[in-house]
Protein backbone atom coordinates (compact mmCIF):
# COMPACT_ATOMS: atom_id res chain seq x y z
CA UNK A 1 9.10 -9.50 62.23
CA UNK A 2 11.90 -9.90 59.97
CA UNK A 3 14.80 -12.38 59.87
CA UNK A 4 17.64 -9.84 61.21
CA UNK A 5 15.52 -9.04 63.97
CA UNK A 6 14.28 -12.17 65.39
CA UNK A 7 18.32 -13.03 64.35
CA UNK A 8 19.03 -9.53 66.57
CA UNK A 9 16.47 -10.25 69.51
CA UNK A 10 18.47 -13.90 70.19
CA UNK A 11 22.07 -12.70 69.42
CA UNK A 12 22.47 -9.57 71.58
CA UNK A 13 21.17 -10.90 75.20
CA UNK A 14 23.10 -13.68 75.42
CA UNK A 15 25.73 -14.48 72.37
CA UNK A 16 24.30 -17.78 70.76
CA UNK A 17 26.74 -20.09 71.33
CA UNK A 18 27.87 -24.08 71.07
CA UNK A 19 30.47 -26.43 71.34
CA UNK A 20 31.82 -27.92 68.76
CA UNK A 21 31.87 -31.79 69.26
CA UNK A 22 34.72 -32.68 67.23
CA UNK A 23 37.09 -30.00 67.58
CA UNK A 24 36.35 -28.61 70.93
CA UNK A 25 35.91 -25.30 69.69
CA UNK A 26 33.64 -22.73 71.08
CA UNK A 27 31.50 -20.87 68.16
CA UNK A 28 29.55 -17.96 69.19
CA UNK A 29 27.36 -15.14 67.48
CA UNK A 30 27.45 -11.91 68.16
CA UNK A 31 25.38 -8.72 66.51
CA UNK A 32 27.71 -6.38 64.79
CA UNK A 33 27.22 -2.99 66.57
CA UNK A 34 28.60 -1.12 63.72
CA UNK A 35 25.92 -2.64 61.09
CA UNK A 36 22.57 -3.43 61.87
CA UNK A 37 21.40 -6.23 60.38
CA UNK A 38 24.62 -7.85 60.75
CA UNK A 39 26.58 -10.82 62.80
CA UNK A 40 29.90 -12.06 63.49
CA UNK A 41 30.74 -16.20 63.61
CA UNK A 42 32.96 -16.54 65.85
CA UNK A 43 34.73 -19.97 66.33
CA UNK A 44 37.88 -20.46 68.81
CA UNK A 45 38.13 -16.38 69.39
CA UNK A 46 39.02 -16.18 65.48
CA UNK A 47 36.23 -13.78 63.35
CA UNK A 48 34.96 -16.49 60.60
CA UNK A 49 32.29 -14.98 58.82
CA UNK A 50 29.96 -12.25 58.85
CA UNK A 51 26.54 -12.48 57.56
CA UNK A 52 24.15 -9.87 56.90
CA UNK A 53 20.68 -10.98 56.83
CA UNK A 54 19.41 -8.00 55.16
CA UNK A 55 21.72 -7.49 52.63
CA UNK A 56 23.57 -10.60 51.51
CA UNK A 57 25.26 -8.28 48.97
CA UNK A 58 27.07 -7.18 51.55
CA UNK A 59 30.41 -8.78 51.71
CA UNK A 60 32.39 -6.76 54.93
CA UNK A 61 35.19 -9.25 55.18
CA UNK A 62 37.88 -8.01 52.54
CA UNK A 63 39.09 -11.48 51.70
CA UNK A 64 35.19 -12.39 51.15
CA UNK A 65 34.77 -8.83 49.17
CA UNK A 66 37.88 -10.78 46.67
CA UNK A 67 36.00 -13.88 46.31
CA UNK A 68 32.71 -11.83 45.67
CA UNK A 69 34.24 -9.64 42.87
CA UNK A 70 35.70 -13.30 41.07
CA UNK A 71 31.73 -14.72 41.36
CA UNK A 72 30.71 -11.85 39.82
CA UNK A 73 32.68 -11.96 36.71
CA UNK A 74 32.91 -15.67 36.11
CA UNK A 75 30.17 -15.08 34.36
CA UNK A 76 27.35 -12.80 32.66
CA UNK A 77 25.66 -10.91 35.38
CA UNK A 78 22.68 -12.38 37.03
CA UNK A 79 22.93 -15.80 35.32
CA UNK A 80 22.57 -18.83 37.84
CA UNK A 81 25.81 -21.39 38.67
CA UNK A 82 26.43 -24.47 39.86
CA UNK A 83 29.07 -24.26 43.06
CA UNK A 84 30.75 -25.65 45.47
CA UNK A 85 31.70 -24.43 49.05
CA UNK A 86 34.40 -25.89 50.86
CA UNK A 87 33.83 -24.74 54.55
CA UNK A 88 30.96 -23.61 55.45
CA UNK A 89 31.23 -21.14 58.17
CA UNK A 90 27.80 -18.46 58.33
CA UNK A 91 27.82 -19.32 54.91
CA UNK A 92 28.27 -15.79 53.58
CA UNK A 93 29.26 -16.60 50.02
CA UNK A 94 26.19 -19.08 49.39
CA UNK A 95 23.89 -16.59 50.59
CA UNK A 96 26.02 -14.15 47.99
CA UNK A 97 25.61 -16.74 44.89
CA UNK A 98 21.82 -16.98 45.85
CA UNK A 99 21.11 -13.29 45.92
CA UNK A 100 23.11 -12.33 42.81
CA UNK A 101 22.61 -15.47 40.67
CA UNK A 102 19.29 -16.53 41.96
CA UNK A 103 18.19 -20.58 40.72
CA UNK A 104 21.80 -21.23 41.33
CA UNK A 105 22.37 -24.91 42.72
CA UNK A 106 25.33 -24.81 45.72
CA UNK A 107 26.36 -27.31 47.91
CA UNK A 108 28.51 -25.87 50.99
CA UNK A 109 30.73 -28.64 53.03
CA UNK A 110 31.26 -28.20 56.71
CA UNK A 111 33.15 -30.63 59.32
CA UNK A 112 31.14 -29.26 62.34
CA UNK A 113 27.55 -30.24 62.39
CA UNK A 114 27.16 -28.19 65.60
CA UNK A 115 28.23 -25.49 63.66
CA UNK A 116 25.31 -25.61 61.01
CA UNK A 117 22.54 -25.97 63.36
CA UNK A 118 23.97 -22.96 64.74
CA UNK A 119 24.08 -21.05 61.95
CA UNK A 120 20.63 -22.67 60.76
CA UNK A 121 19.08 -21.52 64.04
CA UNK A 122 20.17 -18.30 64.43
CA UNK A 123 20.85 -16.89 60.79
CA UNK A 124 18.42 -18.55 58.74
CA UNK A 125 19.26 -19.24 54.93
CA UNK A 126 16.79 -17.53 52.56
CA UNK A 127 13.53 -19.75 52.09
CA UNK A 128 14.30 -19.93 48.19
CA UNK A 129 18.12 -20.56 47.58
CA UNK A 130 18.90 -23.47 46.69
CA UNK A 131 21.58 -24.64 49.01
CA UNK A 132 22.13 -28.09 50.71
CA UNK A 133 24.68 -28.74 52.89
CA UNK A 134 27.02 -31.91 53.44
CA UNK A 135 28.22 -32.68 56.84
CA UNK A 136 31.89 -34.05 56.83
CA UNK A 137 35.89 -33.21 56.27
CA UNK A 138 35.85 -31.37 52.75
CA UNK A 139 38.81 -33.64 51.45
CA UNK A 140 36.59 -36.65 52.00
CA UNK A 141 33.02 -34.97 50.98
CA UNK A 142 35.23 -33.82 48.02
CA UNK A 143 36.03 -37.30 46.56
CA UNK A 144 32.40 -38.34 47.16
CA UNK A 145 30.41 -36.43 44.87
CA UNK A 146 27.56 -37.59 43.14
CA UNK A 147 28.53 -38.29 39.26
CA UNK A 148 26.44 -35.40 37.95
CA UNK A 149 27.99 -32.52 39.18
CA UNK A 150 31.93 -34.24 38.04
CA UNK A 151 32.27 -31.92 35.34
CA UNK A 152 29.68 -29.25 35.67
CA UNK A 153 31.04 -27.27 38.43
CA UNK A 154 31.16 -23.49 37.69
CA UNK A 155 32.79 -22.41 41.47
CA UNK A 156 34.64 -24.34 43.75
CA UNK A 157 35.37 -22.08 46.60
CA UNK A 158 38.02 -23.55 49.07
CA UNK A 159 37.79 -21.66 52.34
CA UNK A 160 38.54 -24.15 54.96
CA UNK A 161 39.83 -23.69 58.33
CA UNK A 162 40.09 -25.40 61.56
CA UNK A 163 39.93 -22.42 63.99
CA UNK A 164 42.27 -19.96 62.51
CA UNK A 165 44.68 -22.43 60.57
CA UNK A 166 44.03 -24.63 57.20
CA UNK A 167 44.50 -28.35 57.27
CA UNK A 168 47.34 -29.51 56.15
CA UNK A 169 45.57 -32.45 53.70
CA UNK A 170 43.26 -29.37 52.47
CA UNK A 171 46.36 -27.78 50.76
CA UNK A 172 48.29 -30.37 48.29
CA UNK A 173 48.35 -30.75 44.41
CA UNK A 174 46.36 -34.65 44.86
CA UNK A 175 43.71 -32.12 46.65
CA UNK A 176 43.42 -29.56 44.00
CA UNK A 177 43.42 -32.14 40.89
CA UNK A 178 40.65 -33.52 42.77
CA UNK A 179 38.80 -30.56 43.08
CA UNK A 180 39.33 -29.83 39.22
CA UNK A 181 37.40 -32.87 38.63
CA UNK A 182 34.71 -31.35 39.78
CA UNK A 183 34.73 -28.23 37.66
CA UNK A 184 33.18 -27.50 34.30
CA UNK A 185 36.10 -26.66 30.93
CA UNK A 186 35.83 -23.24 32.16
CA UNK A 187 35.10 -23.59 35.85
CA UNK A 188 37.17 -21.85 38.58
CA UNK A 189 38.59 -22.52 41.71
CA UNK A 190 38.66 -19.98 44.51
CA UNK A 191 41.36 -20.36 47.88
CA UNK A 192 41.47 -18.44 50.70
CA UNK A 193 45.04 -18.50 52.03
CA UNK A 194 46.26 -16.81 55.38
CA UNK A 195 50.05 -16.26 55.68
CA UNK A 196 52.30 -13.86 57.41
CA UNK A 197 55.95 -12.26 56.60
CA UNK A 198 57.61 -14.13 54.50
CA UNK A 199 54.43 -15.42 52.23
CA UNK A 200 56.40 -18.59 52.55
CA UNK A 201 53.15 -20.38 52.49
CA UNK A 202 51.14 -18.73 50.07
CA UNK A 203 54.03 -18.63 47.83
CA UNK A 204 53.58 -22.83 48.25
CA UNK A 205 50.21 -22.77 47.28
CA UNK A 206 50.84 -20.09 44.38
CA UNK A 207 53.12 -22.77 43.26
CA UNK A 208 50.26 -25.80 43.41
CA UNK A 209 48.23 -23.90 42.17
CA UNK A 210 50.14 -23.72 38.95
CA UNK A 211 50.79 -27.05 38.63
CA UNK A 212 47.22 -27.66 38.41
CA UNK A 213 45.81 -25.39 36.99
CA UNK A 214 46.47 -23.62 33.22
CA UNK A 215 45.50 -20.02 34.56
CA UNK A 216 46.30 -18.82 37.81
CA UNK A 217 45.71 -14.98 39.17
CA UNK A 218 46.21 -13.87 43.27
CA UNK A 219 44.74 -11.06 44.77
CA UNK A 220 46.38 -9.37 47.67
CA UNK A 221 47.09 -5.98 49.24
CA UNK A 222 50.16 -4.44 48.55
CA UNK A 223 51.51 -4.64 52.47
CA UNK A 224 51.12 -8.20 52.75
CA UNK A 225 53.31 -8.42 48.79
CA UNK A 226 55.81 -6.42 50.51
CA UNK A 227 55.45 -9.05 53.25
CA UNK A 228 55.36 -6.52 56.25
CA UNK A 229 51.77 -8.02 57.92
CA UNK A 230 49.66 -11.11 58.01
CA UNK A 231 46.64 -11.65 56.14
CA UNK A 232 44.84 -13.14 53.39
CA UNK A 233 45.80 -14.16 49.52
CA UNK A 234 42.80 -15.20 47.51
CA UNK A 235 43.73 -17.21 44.84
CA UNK A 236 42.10 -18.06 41.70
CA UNK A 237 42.73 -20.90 39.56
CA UNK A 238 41.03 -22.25 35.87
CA UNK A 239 42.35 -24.19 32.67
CA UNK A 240 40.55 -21.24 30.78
CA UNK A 241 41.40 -17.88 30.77
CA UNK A 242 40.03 -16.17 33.88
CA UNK A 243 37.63 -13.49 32.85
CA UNK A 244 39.12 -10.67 34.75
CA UNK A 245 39.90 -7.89 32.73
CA UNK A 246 38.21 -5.61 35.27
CA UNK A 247 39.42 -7.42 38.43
CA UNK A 248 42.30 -4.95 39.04
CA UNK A 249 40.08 -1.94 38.95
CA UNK A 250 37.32 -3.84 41.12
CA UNK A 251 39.59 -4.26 43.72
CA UNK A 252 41.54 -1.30 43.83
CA UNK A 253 38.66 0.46 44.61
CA UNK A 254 37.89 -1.85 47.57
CA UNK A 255 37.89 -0.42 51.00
CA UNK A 256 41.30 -1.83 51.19
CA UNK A 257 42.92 -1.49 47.93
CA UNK A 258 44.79 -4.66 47.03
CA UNK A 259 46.13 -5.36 43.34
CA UNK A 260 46.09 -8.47 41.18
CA UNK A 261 48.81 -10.64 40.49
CA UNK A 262 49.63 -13.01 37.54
CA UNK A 263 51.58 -13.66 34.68
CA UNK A 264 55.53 -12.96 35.03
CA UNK A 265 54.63 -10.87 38.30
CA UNK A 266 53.45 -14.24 39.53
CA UNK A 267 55.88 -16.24 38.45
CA UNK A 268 58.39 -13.88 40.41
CA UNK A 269 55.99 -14.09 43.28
CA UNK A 270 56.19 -18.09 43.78
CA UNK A 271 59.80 -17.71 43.69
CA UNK A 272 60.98 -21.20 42.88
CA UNK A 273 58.54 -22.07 45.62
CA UNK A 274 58.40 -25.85 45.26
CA UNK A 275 54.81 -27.91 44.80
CA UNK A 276 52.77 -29.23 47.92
CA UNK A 277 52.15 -32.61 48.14
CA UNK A 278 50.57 -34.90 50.34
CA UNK A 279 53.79 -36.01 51.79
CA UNK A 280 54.98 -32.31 52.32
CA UNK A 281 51.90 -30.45 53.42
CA UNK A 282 51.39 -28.63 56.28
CA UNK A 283 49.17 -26.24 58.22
CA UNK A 284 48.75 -22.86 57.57
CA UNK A 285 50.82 -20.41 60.07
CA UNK A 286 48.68 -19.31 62.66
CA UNK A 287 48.28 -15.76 63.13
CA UNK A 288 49.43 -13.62 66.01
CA UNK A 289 46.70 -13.90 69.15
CA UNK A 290 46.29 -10.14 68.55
CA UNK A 291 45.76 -9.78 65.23
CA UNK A 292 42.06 -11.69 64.59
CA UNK A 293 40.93 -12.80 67.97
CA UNK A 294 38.12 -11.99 69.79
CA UNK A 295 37.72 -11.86 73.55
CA UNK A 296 34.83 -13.53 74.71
């Protein structure tokens, strides 16, 4: 019996589920009915990853889809990477890195240690990648890296949440220069940002980003630049020149189209948006009830 289907036998009865001891949460997994194969993490009634155990290719989650496209061109195509994940989640983008990149070495970061044995029980993590996982708040986890990998990092991914909102201490320049520690001369850092009309926020952490970072490019659909819905911003970040001469084609021919931004068209983007720091950072805007949650 395969993995999906002893995964599919548990998930569909009953909806594998557990509280989360330090937030209070309620994560759950449910079988996605329109892909076999396939499950939804659900934590707090907010959709936070999908994982299918078939196909780990198979990024459904267009924010995720973003992310995937950046892994894939960071460098040449099938060679193995050292990264980082900042949230763990079903842990969608590890499995990604392993199956692409196989003998990559990842480390993924996750607050809830409910959550992994969750995820660990009931969508196992291919026998041969190559991924441990740290227990702890990613700021924290962040700053405690062994020596070795300061300076070696090819991916830092930075996709925390706590239910459907950021941390605030997650989001500042001191945060970010730490993370760049971490990464190798031509390393890259990849955010997942949620913000709503406005872009207020994401225009904030456009802005960081800058200040960090030499080379800065956001992807985003074009409703959410003409800041009519909410959504997601990935944003990438490098002091080398991102290799993404193909990006804009890549994702314009994504289920939903969304266009790349950088350069002056960034610059105009941010706005005079001014620099997050630890003394001004907030949360994240939280999103409508109806737009990402799930009834149970």
């Amino acid at each position: 019996m395969s993995r999906s289907t002893r995964g599919a036998d548990r998930a569909e009865p009953e909806h594998p589920s557990a509280t989360l001891s330090k937030s209070g949460f309620h994560a759950r997994i449910e079988s996605d009915r329109y892909s076999p194969g396939s499950f939804l993490l659900v934590v707090d009634g907010t959709p936070q990853s999908h994982v299918d155990l078939d196909d780990p290719t198979h990024l459904n989650f267009e924010y995720v889809r973003r992310i995937g496209h950046g892994i894939d061109l960071l460098r040449p195509e099938g060679e193995a990477i050292t990264a980082v994940h900042l949230g763990g989640g079903g842990l969608t983008l590890p499995r990604y890195v392993a199956a692409t990149r196989p003998g990559s070495r990842q480390q993924a970061v996750e607050y809830e240690s409910d959550l992994v044995d969750l995820v660990r029980r009931e969508l196992p993590l291919p026998r041969d990648a190559q991924i441990r996982i740290r227990h702890g708040d990613a700021r924290e986890v962040l700053a405690a890296f062994p020596p070795g990998l300061v300076g070696n990092v090819d991916l830092l991914v930075v996709d925390v949440f706590s239910g459907a909102r950021t941390p605030a201490h997650v989001t500042s320049a001191e945060f970010y220069t730490l993370g760049r520690t971490l990464l190798a001369d031509d390393g890259m850092v990849a955010v997942n940002v949620a913000d709503g009309a406005g872009l207020a926020f994401a225009r904030g952490q456009a802005a960081t980003l800058s200040s960090v970072f030499e080379h800065v490019s956001i992807v985003l659909d074009s409703q959410m630049l003409k800041a009519k819905r909410f959504g997601n911003v990935v944003m990438f970040g490098s002091n080398s020149p991102l290799p993404f001469e193909r990006m804009p084609r890549l994702v314009a021919g994504d289920p939903v189209a969304s266009k790349v931004v950088t350069g002056a068209e960034l610059r105009n983007f941010i706005a005079g948006a001014p620099v997050v720091t630890d003394q001004t950072a907030v949360k994240s805007p939280p999103p409508g009830r109806s737009i990402f949650q799930i009834k149970p």
